[in-house]
C-alpha atoms as a PDB file:
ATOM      1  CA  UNK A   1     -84.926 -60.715   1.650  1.00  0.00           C
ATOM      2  CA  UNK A   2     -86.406 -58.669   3.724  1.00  0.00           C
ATOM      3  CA  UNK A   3     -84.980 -54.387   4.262  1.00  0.00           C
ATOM      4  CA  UNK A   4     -83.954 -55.291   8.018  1.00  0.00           C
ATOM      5  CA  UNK A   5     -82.070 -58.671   7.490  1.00  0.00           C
ATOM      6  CA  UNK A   6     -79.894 -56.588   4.666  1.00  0.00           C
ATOM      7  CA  UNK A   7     -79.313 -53.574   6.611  1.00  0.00           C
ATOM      8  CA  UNK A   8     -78.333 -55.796   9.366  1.00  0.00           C
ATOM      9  CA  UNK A   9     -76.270 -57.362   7.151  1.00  0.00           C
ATOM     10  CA  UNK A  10     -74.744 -54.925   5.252  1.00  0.00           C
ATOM     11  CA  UNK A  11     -74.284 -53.304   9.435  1.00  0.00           C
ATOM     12  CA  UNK A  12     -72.259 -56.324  10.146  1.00  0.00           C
ATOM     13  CA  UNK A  13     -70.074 -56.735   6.766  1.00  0.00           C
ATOM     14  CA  UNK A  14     -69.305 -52.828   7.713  1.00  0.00           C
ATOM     15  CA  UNK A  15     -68.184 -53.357  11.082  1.00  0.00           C
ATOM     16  CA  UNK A  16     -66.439 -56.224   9.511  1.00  0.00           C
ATOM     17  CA  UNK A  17     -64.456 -53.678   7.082  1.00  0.00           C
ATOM     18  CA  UNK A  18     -64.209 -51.478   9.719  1.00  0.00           C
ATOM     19  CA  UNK A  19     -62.288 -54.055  11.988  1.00  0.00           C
ATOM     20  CA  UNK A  20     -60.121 -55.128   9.272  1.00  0.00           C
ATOM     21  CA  UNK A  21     -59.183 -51.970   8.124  1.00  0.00           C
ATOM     22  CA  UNK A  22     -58.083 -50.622  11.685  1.00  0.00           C
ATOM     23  CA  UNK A  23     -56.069 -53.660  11.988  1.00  0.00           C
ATOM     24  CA  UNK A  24     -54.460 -54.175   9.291  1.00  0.00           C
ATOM     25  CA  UNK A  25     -54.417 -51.388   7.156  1.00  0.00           C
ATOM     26  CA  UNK A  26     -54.721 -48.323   9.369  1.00  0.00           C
ATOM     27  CA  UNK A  27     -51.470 -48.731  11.268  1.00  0.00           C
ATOM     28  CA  UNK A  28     -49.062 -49.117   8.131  1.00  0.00           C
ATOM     29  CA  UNK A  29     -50.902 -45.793   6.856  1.00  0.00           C
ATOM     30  CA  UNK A  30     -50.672 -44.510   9.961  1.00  0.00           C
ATOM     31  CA  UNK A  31     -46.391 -45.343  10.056  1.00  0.00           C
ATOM     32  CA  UNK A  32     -46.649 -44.049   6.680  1.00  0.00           C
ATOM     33  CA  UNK A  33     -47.813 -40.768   7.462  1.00  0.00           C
ATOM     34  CA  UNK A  34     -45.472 -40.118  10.769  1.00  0.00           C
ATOM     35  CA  UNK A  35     -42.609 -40.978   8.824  1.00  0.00           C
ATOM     36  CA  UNK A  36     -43.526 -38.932   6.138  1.00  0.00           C
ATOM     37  CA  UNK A  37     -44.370 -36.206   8.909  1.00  0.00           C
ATOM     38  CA  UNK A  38     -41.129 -37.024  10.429  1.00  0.00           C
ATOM     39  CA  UNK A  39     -39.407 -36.291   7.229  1.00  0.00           C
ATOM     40  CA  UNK A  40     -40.922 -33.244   6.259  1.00  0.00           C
ATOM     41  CA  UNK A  41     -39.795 -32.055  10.185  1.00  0.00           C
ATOM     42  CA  UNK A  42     -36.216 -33.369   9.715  1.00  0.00           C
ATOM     43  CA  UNK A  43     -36.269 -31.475   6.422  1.00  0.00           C
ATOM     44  CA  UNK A  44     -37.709 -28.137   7.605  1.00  0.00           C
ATOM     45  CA  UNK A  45     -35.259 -28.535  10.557  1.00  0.00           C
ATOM     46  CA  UNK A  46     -32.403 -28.876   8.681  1.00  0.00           C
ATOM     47  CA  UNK A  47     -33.563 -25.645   6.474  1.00  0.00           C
ATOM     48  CA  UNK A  48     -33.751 -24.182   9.551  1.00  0.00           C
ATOM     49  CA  UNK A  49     -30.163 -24.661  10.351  1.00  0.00           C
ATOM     50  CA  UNK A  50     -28.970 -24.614   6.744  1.00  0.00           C
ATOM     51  CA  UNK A  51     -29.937 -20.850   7.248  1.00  0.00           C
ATOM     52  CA  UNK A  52     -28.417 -20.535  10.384  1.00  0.00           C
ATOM     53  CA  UNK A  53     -25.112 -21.565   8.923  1.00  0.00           C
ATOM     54  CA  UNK A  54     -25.334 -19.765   5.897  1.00  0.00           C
ATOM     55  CA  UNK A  55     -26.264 -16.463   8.162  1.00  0.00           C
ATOM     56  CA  UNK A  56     -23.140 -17.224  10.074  1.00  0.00           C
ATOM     57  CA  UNK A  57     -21.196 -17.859   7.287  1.00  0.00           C
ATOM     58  CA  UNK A  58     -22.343 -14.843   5.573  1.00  0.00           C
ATOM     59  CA  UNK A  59     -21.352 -12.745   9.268  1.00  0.00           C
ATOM     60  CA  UNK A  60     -18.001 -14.247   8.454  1.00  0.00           C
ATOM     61  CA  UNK A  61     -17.292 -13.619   5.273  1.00  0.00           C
ATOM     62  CA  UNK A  62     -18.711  -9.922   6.129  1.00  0.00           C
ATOM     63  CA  UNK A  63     -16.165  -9.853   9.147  1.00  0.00           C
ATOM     64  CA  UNK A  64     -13.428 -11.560   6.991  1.00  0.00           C
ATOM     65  CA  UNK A  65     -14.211  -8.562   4.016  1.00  0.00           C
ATOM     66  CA  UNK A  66     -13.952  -5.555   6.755  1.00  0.00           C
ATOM     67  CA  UNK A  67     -10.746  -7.382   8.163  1.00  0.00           C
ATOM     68  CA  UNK A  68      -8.969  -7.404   4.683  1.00  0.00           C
ATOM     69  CA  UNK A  69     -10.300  -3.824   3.910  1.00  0.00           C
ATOM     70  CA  UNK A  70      -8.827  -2.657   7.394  1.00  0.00           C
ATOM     71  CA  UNK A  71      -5.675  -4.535   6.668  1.00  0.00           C
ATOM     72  CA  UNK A  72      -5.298  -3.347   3.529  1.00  0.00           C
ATOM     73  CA  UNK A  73      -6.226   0.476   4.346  1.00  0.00           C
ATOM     74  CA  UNK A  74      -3.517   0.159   6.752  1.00  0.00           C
ATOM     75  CA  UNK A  75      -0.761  -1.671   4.064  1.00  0.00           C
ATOM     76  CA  UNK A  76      -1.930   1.554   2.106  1.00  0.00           C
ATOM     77  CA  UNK A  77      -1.614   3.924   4.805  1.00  0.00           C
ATOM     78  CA  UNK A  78       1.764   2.028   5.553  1.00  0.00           C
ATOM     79  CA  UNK A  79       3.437   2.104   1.958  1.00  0.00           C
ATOM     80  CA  UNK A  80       2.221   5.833   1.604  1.00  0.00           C
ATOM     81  CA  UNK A  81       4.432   6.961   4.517  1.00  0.00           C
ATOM     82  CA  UNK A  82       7.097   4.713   3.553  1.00  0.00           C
ATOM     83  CA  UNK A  83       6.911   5.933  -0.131  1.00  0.00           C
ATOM     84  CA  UNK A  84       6.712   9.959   1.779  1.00  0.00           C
ATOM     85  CA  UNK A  85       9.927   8.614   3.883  1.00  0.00           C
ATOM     86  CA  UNK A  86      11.654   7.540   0.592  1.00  0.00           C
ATOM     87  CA  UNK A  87      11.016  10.873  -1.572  1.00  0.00           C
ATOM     88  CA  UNK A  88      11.896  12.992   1.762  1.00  0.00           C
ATOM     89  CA  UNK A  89      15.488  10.855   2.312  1.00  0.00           C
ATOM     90  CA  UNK A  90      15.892  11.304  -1.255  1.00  0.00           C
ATOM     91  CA  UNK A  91      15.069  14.870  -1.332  1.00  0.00           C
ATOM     92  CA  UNK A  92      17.668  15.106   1.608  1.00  0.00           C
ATOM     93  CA  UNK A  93      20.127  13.453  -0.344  1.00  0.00           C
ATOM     94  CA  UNK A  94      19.309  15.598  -3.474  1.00  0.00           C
ATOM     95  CA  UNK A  95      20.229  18.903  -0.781  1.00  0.00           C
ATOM     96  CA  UNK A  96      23.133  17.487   0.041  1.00  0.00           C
ATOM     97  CA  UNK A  97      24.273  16.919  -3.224  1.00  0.00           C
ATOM     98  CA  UNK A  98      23.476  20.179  -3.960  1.00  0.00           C
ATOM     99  CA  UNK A  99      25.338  21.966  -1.479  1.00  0.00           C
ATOM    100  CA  UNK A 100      28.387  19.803  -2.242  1.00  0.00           C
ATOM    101  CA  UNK A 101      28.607  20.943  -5.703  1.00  0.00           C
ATOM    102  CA  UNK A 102      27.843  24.635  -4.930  1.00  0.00           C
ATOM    103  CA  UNK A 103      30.739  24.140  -2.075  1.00  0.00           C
ATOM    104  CA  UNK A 104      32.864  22.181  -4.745  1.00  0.00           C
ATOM    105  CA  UNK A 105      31.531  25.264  -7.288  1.00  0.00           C
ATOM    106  CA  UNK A 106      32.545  28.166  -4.909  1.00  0.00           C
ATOM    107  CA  UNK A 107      35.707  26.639  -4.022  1.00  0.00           C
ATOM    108  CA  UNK A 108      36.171  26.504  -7.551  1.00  0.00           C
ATOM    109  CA  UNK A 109      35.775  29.805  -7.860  1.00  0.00           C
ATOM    110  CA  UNK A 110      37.452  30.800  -5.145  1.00  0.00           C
ATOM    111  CA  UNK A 111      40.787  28.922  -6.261  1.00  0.00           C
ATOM    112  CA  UNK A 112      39.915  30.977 -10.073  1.00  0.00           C
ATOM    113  CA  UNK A 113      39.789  34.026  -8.341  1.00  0.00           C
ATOM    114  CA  UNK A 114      43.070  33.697  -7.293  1.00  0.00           C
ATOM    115  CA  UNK A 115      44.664  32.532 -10.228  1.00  0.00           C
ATOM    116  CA  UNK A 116      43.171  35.405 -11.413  1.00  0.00           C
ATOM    117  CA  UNK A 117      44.880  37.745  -9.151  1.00  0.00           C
ATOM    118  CA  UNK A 118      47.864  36.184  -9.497  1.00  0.00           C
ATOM    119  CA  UNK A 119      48.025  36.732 -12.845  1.00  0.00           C
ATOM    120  CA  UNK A 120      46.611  39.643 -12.649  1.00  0.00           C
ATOM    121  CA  UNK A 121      49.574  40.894 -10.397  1.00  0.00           C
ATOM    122  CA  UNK A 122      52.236  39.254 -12.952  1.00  0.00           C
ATOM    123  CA  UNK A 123      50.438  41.303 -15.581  1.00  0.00           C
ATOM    124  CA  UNK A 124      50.775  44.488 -13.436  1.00  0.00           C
ATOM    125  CA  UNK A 125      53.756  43.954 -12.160  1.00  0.00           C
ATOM    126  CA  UNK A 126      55.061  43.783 -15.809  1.00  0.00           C
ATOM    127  CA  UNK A 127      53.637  46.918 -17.109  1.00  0.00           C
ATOM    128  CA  UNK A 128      54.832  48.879 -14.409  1.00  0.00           C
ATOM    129  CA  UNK A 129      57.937  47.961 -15.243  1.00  0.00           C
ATOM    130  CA  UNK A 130      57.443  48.460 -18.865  1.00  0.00           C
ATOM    131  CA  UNK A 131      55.533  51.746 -17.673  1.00  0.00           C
ATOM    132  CA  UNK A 132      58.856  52.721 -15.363  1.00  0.00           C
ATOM    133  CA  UNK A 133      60.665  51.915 -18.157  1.00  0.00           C
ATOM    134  CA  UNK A 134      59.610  53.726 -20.773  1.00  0.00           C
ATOM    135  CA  UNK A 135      59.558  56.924 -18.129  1.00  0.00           C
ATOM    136  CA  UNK A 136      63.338  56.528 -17.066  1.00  0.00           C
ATOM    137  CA  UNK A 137      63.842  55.785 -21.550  1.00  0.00           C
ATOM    138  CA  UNK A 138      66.592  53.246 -19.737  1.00  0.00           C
ATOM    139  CA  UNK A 139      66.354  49.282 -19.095  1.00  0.00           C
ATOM    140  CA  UNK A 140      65.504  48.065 -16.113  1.00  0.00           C
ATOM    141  CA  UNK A 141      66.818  44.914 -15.810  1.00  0.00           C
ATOM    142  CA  UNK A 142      63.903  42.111 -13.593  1.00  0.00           C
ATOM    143  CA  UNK A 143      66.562  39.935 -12.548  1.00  0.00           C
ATOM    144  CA  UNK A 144      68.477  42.585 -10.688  1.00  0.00           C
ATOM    145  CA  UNK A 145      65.248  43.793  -9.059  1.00  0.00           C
ATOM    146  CA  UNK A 146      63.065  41.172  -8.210  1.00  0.00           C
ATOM    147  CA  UNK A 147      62.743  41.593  -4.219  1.00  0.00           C
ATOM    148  CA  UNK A 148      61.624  45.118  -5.953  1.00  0.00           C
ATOM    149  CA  UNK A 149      58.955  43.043  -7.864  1.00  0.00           C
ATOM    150  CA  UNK A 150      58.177  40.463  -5.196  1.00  0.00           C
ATOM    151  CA  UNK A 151      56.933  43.394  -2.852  1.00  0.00           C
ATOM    152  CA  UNK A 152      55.409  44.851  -5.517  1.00  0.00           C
ATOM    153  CA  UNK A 153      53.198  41.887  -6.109  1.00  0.00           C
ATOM    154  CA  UNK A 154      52.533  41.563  -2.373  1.00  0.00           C
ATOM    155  CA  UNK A 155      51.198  45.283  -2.262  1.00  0.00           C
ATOM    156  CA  UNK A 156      48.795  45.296  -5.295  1.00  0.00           C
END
């Protein structure tokens, strides 16, 4: 064998490989690999949005977190002034109280310090007749002069 004849040859088994492999094994690799780049593109795509959503659900839940710390700032705010409103109603009721039982206290008093001075009157009324009595050394009789006492009452 001649050097030509076999590179010839070996030329046309080559182009013979060549052919075969771009027809029938070149386009299956070739689907292969764009469906395996398709993939990888579906994949990065739906990364892509997976992060998107997760970003917006993360803006929602942040949004959702300052709503419920507003809301509840305000149901604070809210049960403070209603708690205020209670102590102050009470407080009002506790001053009214009050003044009832110093009115009820004074009246008390009041109604006392006339006993008081009624009895206080009987008491003086008696001695000064026990007082006139023992001056005139005679008995003074209380039934006979008890208009005499009665005004005397009135007057002290």
């Amino acid at each position: 064998m001649n050097i030509n004849a076999t590179l010839f040859l070996q030329a046309i088994v080559f182009a013979i490989l060549v052919w075969f492999t771009m027809r029938y094994i070149w386009p299956p690799l070739t689907k292969a690999l764009d469906e395996r780049a398709q993939k990888i593109a579906d994949g990065l795509a739906a990364a892509d949005r997976a992060k998107a959503d997760l970003a917006s659900a993360n803006k929602r839940v942040e949004e959702q977190l300052a709503q419920t710390r507003d809301e509840t700032t305000k149901r604070l705010a809210d049960a403070d002034k209603r708690a205020q409103a209670i102590v102050d109603e009470a407080r009002g009721r506790a001053n009214e109280e009050a003044a009832k039982i110093i009115a009820a206290a004074k009246a008390d008093a009041d109604q006392q310090l006339t006993q008081a001075r009624e009895a206080l009157r009987e008491d003086v009324a008696t001695l000064a007749v026990k007082g006139a009595e023992a001056i005139l050394r005679r008995e003074v009789n209380a039934g006979v002069h008890a208009e005499l006492l009665a005004r005397l009452k009135t007057e002290l």
